[in-house]
N, C-alpha and C. Protein backbone atom coordinates (compact mmCIF):
# COMPACT_ATOMS: atom_id res chain seq x y z
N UNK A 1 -60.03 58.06 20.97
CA UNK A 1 -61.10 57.29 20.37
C UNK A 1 -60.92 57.18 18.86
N UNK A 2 -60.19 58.24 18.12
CA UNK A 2 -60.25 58.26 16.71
C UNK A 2 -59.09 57.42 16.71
N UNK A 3 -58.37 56.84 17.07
CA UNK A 3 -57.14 56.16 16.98
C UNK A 3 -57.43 54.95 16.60
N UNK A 4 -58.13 54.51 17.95
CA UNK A 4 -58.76 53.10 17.88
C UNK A 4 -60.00 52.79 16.81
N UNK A 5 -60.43 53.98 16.24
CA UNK A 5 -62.00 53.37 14.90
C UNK A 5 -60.54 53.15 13.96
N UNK A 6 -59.57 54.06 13.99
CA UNK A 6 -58.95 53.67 12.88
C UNK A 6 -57.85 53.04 13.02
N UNK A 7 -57.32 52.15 13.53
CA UNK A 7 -56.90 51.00 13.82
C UNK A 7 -58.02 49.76 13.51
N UNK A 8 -59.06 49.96 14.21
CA UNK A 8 -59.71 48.74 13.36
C UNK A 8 -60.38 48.96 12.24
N UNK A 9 -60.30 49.97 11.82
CA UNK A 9 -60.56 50.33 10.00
C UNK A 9 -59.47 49.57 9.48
N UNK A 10 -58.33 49.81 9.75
CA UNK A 10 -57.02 49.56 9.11
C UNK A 10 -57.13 47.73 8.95
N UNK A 11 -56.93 47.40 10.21
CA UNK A 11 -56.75 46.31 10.70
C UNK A 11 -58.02 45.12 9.79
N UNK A 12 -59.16 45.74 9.80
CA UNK A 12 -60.43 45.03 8.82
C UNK A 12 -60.35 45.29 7.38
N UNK A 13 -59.29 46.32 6.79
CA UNK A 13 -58.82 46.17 5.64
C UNK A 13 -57.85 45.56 5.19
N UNK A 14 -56.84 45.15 5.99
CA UNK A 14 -55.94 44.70 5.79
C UNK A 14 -56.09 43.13 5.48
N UNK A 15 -57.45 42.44 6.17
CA UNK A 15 -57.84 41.53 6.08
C UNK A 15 -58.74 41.04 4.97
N UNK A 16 -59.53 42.33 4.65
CA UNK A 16 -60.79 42.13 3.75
C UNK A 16 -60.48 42.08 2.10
N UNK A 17 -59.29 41.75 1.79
CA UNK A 17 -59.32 41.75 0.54
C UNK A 17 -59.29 40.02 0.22
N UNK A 18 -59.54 40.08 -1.23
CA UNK A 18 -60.40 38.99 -1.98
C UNK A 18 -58.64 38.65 -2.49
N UNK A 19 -58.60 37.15 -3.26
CA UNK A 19 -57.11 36.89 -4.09
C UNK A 19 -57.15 37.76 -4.81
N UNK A 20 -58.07 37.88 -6.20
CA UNK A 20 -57.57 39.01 -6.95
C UNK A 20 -57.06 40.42 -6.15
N UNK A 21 -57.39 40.98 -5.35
CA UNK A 21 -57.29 42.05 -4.92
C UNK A 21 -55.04 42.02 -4.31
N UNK A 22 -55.20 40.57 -3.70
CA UNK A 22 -53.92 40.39 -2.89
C UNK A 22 -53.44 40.41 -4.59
N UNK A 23 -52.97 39.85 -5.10
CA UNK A 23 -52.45 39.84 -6.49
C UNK A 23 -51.92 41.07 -6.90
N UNK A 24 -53.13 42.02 -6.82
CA UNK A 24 -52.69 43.10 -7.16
C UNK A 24 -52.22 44.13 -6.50
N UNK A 25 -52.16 43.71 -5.21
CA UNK A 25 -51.01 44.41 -3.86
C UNK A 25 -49.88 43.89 -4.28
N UNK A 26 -49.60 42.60 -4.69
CA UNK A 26 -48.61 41.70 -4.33
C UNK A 26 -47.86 42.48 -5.93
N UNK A 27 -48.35 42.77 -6.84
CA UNK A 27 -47.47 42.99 -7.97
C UNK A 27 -47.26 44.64 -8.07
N UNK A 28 -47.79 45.63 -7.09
CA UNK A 28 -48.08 46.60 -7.00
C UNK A 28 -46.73 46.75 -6.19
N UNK A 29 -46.78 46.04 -5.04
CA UNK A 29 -45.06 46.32 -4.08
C UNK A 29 -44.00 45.41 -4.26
N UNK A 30 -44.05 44.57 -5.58
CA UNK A 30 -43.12 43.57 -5.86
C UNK A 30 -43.25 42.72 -4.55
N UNK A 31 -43.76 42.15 -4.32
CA UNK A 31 -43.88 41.12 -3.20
C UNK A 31 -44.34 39.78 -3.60
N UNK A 32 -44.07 38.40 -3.28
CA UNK A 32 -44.18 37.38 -3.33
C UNK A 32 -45.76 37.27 -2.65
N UNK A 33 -46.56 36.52 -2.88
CA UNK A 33 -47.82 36.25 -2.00
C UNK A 33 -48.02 34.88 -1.66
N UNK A 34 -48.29 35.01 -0.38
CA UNK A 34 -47.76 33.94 0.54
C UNK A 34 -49.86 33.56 1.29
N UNK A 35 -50.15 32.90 0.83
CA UNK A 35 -52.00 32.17 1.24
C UNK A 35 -52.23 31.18 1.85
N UNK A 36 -52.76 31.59 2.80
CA UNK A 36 -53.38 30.37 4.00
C UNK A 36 -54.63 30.07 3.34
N UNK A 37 -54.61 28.93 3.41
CA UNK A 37 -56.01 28.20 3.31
C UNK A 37 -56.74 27.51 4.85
N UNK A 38 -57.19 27.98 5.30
CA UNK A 38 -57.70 28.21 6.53
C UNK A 38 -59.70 27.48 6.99
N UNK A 39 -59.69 26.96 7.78
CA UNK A 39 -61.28 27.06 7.79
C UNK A 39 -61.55 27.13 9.49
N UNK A 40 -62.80 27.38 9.71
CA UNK A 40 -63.40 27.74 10.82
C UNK A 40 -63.51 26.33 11.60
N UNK A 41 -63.25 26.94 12.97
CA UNK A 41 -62.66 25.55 14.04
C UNK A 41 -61.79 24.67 13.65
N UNK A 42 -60.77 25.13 12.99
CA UNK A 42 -58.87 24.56 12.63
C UNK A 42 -58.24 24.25 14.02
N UNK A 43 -58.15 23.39 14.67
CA UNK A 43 -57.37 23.55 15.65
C UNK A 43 -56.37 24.04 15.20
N UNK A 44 -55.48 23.44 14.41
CA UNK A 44 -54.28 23.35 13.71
C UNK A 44 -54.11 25.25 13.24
N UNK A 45 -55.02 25.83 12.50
CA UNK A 45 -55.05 27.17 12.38
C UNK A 45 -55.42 28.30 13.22
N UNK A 46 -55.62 27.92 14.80
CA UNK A 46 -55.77 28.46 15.92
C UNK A 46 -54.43 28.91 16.19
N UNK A 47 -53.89 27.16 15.97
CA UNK A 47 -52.44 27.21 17.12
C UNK A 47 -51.25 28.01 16.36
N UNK A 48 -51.73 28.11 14.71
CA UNK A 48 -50.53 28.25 13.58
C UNK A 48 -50.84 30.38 14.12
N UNK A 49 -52.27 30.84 14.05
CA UNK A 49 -52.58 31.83 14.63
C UNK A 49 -51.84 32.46 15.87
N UNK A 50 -51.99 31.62 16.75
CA UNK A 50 -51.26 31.95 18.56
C UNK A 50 -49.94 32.03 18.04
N UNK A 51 -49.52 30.85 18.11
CA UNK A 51 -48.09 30.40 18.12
C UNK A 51 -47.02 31.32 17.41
N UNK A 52 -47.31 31.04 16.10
CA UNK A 52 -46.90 31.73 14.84
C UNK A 52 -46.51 32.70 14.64
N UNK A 53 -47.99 33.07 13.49
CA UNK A 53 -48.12 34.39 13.01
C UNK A 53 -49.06 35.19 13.53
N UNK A 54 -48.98 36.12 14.70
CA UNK A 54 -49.11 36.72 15.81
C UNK A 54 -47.68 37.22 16.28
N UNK A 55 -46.61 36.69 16.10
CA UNK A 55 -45.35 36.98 16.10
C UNK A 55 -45.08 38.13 15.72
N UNK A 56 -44.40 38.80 16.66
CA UNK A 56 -43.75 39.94 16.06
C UNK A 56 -42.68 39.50 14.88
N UNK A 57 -41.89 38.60 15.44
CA UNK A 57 -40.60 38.84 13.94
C UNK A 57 -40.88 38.43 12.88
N UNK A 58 -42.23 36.98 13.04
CA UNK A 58 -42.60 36.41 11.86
C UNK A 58 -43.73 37.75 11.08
N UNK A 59 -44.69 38.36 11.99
CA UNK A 59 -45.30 39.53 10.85
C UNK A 59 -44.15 40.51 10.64
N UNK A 60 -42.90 40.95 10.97
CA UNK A 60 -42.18 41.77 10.32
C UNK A 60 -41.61 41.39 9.17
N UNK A 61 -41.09 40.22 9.12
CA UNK A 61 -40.48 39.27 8.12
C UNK A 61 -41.68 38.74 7.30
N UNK A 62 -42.91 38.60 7.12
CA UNK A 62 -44.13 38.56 6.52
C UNK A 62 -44.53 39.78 5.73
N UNK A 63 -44.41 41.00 6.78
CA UNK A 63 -44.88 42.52 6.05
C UNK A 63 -43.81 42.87 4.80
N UNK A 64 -42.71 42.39 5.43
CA UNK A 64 -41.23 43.27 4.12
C UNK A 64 -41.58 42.27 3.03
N UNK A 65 -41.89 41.18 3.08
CA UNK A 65 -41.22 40.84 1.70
C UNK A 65 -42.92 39.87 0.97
N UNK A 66 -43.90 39.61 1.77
CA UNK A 66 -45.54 39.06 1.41
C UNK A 66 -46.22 39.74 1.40
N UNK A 67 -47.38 39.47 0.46
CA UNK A 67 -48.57 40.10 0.71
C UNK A 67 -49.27 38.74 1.12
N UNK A 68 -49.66 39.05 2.39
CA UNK A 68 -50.34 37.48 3.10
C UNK A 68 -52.00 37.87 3.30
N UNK A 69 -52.85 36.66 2.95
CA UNK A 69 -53.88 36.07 3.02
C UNK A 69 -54.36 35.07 3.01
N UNK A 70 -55.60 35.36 3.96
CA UNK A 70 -56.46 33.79 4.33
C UNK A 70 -57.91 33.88 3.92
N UNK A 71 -57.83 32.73 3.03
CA UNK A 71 -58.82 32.18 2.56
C UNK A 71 -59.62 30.99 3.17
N UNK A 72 -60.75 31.04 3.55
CA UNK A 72 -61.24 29.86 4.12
C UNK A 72 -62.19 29.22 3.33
N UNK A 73 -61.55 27.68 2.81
CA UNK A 73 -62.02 27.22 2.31
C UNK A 73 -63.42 26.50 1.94
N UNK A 74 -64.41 27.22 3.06
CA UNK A 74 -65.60 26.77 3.18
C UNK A 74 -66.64 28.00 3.02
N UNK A 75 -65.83 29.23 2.47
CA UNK A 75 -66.51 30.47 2.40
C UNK A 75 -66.31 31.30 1.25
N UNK A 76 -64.98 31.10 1.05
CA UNK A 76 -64.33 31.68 -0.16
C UNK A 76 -64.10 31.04 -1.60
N UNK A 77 -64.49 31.61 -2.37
CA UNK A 77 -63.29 30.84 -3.73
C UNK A 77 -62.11 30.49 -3.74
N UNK A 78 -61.83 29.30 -3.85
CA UNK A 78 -60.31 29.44 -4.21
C UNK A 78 -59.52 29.03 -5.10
N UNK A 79 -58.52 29.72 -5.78
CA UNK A 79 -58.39 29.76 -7.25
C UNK A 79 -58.00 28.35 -6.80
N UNK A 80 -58.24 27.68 -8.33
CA UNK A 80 -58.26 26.24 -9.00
C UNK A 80 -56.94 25.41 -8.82
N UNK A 81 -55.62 26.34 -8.73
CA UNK A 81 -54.29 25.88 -8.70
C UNK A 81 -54.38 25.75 -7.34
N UNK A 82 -54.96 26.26 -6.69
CA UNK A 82 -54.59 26.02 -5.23
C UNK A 82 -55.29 24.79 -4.61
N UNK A 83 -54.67 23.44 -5.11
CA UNK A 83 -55.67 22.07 -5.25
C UNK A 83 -55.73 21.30 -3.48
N UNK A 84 -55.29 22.45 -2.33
CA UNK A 84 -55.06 21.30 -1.26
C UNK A 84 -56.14 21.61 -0.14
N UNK A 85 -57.17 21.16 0.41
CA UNK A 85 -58.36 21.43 1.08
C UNK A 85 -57.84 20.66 2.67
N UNK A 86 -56.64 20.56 2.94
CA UNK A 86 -56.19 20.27 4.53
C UNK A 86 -56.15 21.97 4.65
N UNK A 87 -56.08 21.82 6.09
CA UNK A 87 -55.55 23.54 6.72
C UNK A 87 -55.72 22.88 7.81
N UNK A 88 -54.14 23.79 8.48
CA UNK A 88 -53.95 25.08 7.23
C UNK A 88 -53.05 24.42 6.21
N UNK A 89 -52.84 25.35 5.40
CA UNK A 89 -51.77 24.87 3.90
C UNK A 89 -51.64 26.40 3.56
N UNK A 90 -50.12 26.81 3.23
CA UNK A 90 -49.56 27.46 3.08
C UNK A 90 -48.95 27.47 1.53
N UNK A 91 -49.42 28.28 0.68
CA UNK A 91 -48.71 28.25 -0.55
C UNK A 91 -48.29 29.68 -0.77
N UNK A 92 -46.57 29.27 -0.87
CA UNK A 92 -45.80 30.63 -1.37
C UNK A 92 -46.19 30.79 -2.63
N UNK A 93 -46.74 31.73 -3.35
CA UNK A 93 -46.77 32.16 -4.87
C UNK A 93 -46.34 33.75 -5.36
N UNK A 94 -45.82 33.46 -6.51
CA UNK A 94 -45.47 34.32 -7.49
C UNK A 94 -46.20 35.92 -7.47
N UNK A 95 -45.89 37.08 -7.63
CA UNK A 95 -46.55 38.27 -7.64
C UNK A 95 -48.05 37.89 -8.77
N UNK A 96 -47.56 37.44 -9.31
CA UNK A 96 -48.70 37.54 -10.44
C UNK A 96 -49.96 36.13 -9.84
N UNK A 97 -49.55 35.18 -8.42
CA UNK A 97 -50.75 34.32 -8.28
C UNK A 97 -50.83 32.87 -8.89
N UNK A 98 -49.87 33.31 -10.12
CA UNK A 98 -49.80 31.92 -10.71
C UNK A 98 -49.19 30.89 -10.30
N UNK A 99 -47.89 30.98 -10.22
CA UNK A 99 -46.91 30.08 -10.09
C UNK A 99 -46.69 29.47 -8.40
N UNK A 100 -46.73 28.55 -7.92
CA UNK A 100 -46.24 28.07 -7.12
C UNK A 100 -44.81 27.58 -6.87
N UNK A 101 -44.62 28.40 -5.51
CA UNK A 101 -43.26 28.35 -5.18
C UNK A 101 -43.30 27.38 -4.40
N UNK A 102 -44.06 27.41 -3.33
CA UNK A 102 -43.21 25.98 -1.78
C UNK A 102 -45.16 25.82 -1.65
N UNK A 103 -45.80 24.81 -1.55
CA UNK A 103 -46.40 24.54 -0.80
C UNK A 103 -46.45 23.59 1.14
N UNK A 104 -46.74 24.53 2.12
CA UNK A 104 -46.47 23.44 2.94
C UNK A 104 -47.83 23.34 4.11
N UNK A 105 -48.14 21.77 4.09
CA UNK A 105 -49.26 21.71 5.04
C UNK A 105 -49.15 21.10 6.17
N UNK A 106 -50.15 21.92 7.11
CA UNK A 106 -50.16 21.48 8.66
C UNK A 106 -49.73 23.03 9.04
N UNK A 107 -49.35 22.56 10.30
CA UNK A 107 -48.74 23.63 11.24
C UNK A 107 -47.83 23.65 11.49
N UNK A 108 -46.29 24.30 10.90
CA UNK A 108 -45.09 24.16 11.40
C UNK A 108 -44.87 25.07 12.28
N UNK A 109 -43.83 24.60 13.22
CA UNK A 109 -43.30 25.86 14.28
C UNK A 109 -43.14 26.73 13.91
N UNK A 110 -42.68 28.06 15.14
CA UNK A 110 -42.31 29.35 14.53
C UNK A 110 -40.95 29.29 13.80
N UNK A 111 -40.06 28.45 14.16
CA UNK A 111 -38.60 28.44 13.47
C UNK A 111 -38.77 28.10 12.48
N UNK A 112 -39.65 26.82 12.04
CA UNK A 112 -39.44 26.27 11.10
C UNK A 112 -40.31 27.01 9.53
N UNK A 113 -41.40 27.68 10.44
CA UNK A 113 -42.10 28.82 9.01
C UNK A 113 -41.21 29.80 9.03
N UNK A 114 -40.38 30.59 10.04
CA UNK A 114 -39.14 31.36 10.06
C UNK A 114 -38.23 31.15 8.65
N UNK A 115 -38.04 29.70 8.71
CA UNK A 115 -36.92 29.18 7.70
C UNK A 115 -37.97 28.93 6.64
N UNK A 116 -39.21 29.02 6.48
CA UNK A 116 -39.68 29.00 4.93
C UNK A 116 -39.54 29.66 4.08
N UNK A 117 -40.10 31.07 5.13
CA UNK A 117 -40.22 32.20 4.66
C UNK A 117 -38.90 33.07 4.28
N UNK A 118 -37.80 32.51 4.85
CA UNK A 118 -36.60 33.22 4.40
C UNK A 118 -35.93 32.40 3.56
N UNK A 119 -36.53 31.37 2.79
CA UNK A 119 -35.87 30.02 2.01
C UNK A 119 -36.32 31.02 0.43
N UNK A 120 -37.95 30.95 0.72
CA UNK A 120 -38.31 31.25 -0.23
C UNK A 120 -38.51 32.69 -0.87
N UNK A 121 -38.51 33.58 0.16
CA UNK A 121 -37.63 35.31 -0.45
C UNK A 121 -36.68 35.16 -1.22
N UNK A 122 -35.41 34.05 -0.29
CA UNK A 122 -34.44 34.40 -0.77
C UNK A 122 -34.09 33.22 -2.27
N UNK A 123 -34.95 32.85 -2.78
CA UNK A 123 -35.00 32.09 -4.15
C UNK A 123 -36.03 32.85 -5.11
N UNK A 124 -36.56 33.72 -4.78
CA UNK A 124 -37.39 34.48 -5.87
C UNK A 124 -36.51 34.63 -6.76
């Protein structure tokens, strides 16, 4: 029973942080931060959910080298640079939040966010 409160302790923290907070994970483990912009009843962010990232290789290849978060744009702030209100939309950014690396919107396959995400590690 103590396994499972703390698994979903873990699991509701891992989720519950704010951008500033990812920022400062993201420059804390040298990691790129990688933000969904997301909103409630997305088909498109259901299927990017199932399909996707739910993936084992895509969250292993997500955990080593992002600090990933979702923001939903009908609940959350979202910083000012981040100008695209489709979702989902995916913007690779910089440890520090600022800089934009790849923005990409819609729902791409698992291969094809496969090949984003290893496009854009490997150009940091």
């Amino acid at each position: 029973m103590k396994k499972i409160i703390l698994c979903v302790l873990l699991s509701i923290s891992l989720w519950a942080f704010n951008f500033e907070e990812a920022v400062i994970e993201a420059k804390k483990e040298h990691k790129l931060l990688l933000v969904e912009l997301e909103m409630e009843s997305c088909p498109y962010c259901e299927r990017m959910e199932k399909f996707v990232l739910s993936k084992d290789d895509v969250k292993k290849l997500m955990d080593e080298h992002y600090v990933f978060i979702k923001l939903d744009i009908n609940k959350e702030v979202i910083p000012e640079h981040l100008t695209s209100r489709m979702t989902p939309t995916f913007y690779f950014l910089s440890s520090d939040g600022e800089s934009i690396i790849e923005e990409i919107k819609g729902a791409p396959s698992k291969s094809d966010f496969i090949n984003y995400l290893n496009k854009v590690k490997e150009g940091k």
